[in-house]
Protein backbone atom coordinates (compact mmCIF):
# COMPACT_ATOMS: atom_id res chain seq x y z
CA UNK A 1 11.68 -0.78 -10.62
CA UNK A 2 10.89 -4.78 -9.42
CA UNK A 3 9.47 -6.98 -11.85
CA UNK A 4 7.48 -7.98 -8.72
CA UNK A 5 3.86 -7.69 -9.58
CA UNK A 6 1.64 -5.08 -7.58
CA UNK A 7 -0.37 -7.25 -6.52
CA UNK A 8 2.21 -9.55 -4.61
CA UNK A 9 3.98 -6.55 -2.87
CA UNK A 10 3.99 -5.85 0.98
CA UNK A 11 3.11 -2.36 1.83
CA UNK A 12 6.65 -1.51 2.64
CA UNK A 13 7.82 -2.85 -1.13
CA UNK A 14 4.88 -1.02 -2.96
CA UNK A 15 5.46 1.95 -0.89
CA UNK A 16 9.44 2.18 -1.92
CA UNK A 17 8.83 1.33 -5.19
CA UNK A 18 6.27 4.46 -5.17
CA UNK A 19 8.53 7.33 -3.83
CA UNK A 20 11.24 5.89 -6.49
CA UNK A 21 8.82 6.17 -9.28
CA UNK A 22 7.77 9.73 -7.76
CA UNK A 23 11.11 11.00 -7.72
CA UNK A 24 12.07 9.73 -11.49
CA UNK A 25 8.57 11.91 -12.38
CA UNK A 26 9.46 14.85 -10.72
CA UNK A 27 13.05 14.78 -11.93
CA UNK A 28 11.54 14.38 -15.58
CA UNK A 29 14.51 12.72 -16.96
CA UNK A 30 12.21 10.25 -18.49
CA UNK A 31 11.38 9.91 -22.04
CA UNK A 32 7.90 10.62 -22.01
CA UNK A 33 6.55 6.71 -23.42
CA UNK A 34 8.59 5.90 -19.74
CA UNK A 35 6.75 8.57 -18.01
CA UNK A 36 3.05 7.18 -19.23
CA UNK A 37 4.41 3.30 -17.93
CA UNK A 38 5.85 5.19 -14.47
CA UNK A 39 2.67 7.25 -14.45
CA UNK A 40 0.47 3.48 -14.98
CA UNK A 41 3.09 1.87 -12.27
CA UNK A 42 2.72 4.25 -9.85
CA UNK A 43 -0.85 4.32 -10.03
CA UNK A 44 -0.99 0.40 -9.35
CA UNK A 45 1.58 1.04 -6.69
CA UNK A 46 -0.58 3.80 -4.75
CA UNK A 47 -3.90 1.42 -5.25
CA UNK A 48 -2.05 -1.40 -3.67
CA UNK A 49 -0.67 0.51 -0.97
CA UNK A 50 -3.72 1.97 0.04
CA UNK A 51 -5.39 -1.72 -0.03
CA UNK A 52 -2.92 -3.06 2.33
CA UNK A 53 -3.57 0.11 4.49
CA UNK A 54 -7.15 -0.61 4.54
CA UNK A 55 -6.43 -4.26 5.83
CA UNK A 56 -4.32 -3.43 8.40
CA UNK A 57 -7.29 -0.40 9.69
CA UNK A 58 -9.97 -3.55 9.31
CA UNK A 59 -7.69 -5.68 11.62
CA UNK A 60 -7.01 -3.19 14.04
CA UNK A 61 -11.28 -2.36 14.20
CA UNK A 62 -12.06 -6.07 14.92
CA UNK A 63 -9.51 -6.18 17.89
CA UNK A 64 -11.58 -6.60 20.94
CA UNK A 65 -10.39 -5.77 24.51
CA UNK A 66 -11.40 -7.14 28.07
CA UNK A 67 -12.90 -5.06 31.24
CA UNK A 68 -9.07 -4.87 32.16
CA UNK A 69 -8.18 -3.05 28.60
CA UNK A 70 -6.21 -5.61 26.92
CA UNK A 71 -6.82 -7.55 23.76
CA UNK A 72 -9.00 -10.43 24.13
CA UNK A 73 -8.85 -11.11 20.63
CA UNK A 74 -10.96 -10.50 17.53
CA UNK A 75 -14.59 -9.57 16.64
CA UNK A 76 -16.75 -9.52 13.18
CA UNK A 77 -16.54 -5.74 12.02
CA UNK A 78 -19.91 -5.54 12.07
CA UNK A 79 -20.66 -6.27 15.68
C-alpha cells in the first residue's frame, strides 16, 4: 500500500491499489487487525474510484457535437 491519501489518487492509482488490497484479502494471509484496515482501505479505494468514474461519465454527457458529428465542445448537463 501508498501512503498516498484516497482522496489525491488518479483512478488508475486507486484502482491498483484496490486489486492489491483484494488479492491480500482473498489470500487471507493477513492478521485479522490488518484485514479490518485493508477491509477500511479498500473501501475508500472503491468510493474514490467510482467518484472519478462518475466525473469522467459527467464530462463525456456535456460533450456537445455539430450537424457534421464532431465535438463542438461542452454543454451544462442539464441542457
Amino acid at each position: 500500500m501508498t501512503a498516498k491519501p484516497v482522496d489525491q489518487m488518479t483512478f488508475e492509482e486507486a484502482i491498483k491499489e484496490l486489486e492489491t488490497v483484494v488479492g491480500q484479502l482473498e489470500r487471507g494471509d493477513v492478521a485479522l487487525d490488518d484485514s479490518i484496515s485493508l477491509y477500511e482501505r479498500g473501501a475508500a479505494l472503491k468510493a474514490r474510484c467510482e467518484q472519478k468514474l462518475k466525473e469522467a461519465e459527467e464530462k463525456v454527457a456535456r460533450i456537445t457535437l455539430g450537424a457534421d458529428g464532431q465535438p463542438t465542445g461542452t454543454a451544462p448537463l442539464d441542457a
